[in-house]
Protein backbone atom coordinates (compact mmCIF):
# COMPACT_ATOMS: atom_id res chain seq x y z
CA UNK A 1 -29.74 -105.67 49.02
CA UNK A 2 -33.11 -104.68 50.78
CA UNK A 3 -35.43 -102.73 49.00
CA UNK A 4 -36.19 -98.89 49.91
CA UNK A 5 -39.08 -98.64 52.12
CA UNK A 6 -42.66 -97.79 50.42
CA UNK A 7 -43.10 -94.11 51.10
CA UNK A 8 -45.81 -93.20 53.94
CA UNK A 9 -47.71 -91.26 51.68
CA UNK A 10 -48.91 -93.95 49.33
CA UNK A 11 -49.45 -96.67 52.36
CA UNK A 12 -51.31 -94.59 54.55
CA UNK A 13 -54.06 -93.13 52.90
CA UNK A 14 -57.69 -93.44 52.95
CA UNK A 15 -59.28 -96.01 50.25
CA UNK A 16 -61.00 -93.65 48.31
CA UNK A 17 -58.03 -91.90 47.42
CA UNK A 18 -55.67 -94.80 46.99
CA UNK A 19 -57.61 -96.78 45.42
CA UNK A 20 -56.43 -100.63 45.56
CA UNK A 21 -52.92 -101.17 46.68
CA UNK A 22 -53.05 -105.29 45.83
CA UNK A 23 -49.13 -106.12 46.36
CA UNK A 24 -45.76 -104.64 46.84
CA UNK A 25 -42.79 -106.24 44.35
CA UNK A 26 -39.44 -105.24 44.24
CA UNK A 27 -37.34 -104.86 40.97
CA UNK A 28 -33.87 -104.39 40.03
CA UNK A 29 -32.59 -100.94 38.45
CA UNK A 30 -28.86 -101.05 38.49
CA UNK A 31 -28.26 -103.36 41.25
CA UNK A 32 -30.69 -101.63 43.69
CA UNK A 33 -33.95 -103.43 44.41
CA UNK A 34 -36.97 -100.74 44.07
CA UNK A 35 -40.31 -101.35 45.31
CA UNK A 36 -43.17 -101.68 43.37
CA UNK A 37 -46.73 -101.30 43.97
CA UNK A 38 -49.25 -102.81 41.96
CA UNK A 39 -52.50 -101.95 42.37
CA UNK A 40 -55.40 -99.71 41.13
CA UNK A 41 -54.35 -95.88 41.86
CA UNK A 42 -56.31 -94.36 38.81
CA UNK A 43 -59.12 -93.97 41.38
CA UNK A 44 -62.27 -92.01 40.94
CA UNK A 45 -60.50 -88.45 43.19
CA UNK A 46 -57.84 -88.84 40.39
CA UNK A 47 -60.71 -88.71 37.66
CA UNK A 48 -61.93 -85.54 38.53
CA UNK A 49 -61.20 -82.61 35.50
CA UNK A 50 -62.02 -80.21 33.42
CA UNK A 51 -63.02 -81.98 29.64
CA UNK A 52 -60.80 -79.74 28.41
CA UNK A 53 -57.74 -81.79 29.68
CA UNK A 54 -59.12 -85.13 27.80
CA UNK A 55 -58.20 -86.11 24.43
CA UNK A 56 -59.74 -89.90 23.85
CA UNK A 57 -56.97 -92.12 22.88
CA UNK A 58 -56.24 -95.34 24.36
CA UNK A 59 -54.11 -95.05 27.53
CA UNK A 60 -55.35 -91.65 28.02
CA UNK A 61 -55.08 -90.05 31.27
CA UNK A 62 -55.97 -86.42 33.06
CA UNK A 63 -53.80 -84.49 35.21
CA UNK A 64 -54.89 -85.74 38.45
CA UNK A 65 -53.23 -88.88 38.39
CA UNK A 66 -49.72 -87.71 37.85
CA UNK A 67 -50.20 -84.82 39.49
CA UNK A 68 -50.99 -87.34 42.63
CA UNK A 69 -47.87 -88.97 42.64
CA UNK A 70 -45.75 -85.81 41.69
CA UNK A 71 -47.08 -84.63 45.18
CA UNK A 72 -46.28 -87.24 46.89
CA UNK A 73 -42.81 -88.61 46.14
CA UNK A 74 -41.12 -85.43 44.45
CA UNK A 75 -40.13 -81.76 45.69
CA UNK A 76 -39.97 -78.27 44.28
CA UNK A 77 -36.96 -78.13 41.62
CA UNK A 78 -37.18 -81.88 41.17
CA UNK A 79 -36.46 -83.44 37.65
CA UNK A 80 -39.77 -85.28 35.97
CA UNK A 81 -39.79 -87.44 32.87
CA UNK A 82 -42.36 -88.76 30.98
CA UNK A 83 -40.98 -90.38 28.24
CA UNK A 84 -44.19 -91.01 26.40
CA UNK A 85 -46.05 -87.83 27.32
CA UNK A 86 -49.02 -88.36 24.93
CA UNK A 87 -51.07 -84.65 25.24
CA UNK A 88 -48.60 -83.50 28.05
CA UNK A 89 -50.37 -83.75 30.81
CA UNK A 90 -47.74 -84.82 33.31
CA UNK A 91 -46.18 -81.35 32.38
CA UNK A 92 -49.39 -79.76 33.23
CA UNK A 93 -49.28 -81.42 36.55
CA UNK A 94 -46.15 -80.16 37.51
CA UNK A 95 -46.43 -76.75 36.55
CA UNK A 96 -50.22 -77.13 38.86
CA UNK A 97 -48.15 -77.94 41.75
CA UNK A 98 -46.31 -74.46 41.29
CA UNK A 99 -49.48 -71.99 40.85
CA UNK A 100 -52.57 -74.41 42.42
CA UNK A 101 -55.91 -72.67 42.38
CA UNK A 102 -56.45 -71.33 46.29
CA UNK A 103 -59.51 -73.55 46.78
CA UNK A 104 -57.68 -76.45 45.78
CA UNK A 105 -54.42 -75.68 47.87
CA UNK A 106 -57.12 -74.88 51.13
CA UNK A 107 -58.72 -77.99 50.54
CA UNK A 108 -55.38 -80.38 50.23
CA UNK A 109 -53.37 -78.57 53.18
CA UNK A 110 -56.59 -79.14 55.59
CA UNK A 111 -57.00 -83.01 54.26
CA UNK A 112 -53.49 -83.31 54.71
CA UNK A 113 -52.93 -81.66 58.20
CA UNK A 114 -55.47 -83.60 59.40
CA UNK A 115 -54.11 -86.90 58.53
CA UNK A 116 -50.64 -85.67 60.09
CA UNK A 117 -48.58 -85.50 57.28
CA UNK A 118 -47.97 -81.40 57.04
CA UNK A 119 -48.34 -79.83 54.12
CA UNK A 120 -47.18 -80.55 50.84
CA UNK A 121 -44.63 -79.33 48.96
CA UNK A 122 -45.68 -76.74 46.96
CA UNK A 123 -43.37 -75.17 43.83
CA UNK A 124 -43.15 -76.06 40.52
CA UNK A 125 -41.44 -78.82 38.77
CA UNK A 126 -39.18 -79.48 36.22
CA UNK A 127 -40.67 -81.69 33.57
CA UNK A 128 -38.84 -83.80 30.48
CA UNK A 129 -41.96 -84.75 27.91
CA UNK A 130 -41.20 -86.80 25.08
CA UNK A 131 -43.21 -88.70 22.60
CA UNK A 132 -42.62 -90.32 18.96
CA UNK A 133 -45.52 -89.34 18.00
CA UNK A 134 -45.80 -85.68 16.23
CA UNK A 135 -49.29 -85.15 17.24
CA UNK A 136 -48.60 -86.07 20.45
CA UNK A 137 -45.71 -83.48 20.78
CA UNK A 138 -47.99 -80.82 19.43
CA UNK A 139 -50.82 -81.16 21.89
CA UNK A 140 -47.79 -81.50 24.82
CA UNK A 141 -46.30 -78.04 23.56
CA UNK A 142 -49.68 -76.34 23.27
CA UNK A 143 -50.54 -77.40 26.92
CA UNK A 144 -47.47 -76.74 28.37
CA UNK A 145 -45.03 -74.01 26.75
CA UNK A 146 -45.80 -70.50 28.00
CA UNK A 147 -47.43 -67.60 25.70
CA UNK A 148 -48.20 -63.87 25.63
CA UNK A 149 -51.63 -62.93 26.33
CA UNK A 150 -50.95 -59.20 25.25
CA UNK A 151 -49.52 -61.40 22.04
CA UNK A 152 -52.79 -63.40 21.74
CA UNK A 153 -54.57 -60.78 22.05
CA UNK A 154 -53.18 -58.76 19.27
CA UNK A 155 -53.00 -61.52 16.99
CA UNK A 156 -56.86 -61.64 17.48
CA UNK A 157 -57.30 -58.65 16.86
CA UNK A 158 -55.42 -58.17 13.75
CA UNK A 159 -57.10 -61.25 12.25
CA UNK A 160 -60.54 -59.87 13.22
CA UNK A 161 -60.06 -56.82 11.46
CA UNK A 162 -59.06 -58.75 8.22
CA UNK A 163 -62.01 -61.12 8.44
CA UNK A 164 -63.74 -57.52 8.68
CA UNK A 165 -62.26 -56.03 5.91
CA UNK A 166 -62.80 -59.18 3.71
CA UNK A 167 -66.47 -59.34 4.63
CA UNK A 168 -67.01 -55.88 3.87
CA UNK A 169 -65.28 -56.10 0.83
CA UNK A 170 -66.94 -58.98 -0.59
CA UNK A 171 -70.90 -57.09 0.60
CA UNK A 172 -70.16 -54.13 -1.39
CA UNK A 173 -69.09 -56.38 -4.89
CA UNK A 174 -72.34 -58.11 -4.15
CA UNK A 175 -73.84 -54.93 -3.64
CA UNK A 176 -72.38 -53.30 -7.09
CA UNK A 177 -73.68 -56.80 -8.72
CA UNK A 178 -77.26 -56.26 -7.57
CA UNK A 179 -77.28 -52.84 -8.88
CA UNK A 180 -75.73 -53.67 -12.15
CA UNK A 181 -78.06 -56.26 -12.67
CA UNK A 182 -81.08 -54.21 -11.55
CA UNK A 183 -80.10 -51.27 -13.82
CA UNK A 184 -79.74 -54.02 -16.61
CA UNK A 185 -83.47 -55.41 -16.13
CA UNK A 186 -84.37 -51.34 -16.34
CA UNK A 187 -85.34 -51.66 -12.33
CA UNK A 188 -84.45 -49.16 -10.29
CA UNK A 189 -81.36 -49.78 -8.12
CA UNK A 190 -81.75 -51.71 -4.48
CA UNK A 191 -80.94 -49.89 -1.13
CA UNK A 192 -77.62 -50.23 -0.28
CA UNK A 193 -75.89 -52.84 1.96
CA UNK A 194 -74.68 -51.86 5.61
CA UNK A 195 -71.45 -52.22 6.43
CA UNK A 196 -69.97 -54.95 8.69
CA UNK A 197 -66.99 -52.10 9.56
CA UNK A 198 -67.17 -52.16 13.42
CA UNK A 199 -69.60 -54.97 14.30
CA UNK A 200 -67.47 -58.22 14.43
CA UNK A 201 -67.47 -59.41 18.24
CA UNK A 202 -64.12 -59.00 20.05
């Protein structure tokens, strides 16, 4: 049986985003020959993030270079698995492909249009992430599940008033301390402390 043609989109683009296609192989998955490419695709466009989406561990990789395939060769709605997700950040590229920042959706629609292949599919994807590791699961759930900011925001609040109160607490038992000790040395007492009450940053 012949193996499915190598989709346009990874055979016709320019170096620098490609990277280095070296061969194409073929390989059997239940009877059906896929192709293969082998080659260098973590280029330097797909290097290109935000620190924040790096944790340094071997294999590591940022969003870009999933999220340049999951562009490519799937479609709103579609079904993606990464079956050892490390921090999650195929997840993070398929949710990007629902809710892209405007400057980046601009700039890929032009490049795109240009090289007459229309414009991508934009939508979010559904993404599988799994990973032995429970460290690895954590940093993939913190990355990826949705949360409250209202929520957040209270919860920050609520511990920054306790932090607060404890301060406070703790300046006036220093306070009474100083005094007790002053009276005790036959020294008058010292001025008083200020509160913290109010002056935590929010």
């Amino acid at each position: 049986m012949s193996a499915d043609p190598i989709p346009e989109s990874l055979t016709a683009l320019p170096e620098s985003d490609r990277g280095r296609v070296e061969r194409v192989e073929t390989v059997a998955i239940d009877g059906r020959e896929v192709p293969r490419l082998v080659g260098e695709y973590w280029a330097a466009t797909q290097r290109q993030s935000h620190s924040l989406h790096e944790v340094s561990y071997r294999a590591c990789f940022k969003a870009e270079l999933p999220r340049f395939f999951i562009e490519r060769l799937t479609e709103p709605g579609d079904l993606v698995l990464d079956g050892f997700c490390g921090s999650g950040m195929t997840g993070v590229a398929a949710q990007w492909c629902g809710s892209p920042p405007a400057d980046y959706r601009a700039t890929l629609e032009a490049r795109w249009e240009q090289e007459g292949r229309g414009k991508p599919r934009w939508g979010a994807r559904r993404v599988i992430l799994n990973d032995l590791s429970p460290a690895a699961t954590f940093l993939a759930a913190n990355y990826n599940l949705p949360f409250s900011l209202a929520e957040f925001t209270r919860a920050a609040r609520r511990i920054l008033d306790e932090v607060e109160a404890e301060v406070d607490a703790n300046l006036k038992r220093a306070q009474a301390l100083r005094q007790a000790v002053a009276l005790r040395d036959g020294a008058g007492p010292h001025s008083e402390i200020p509160s913290t009450k109010g002056t935590l940053a929010r």
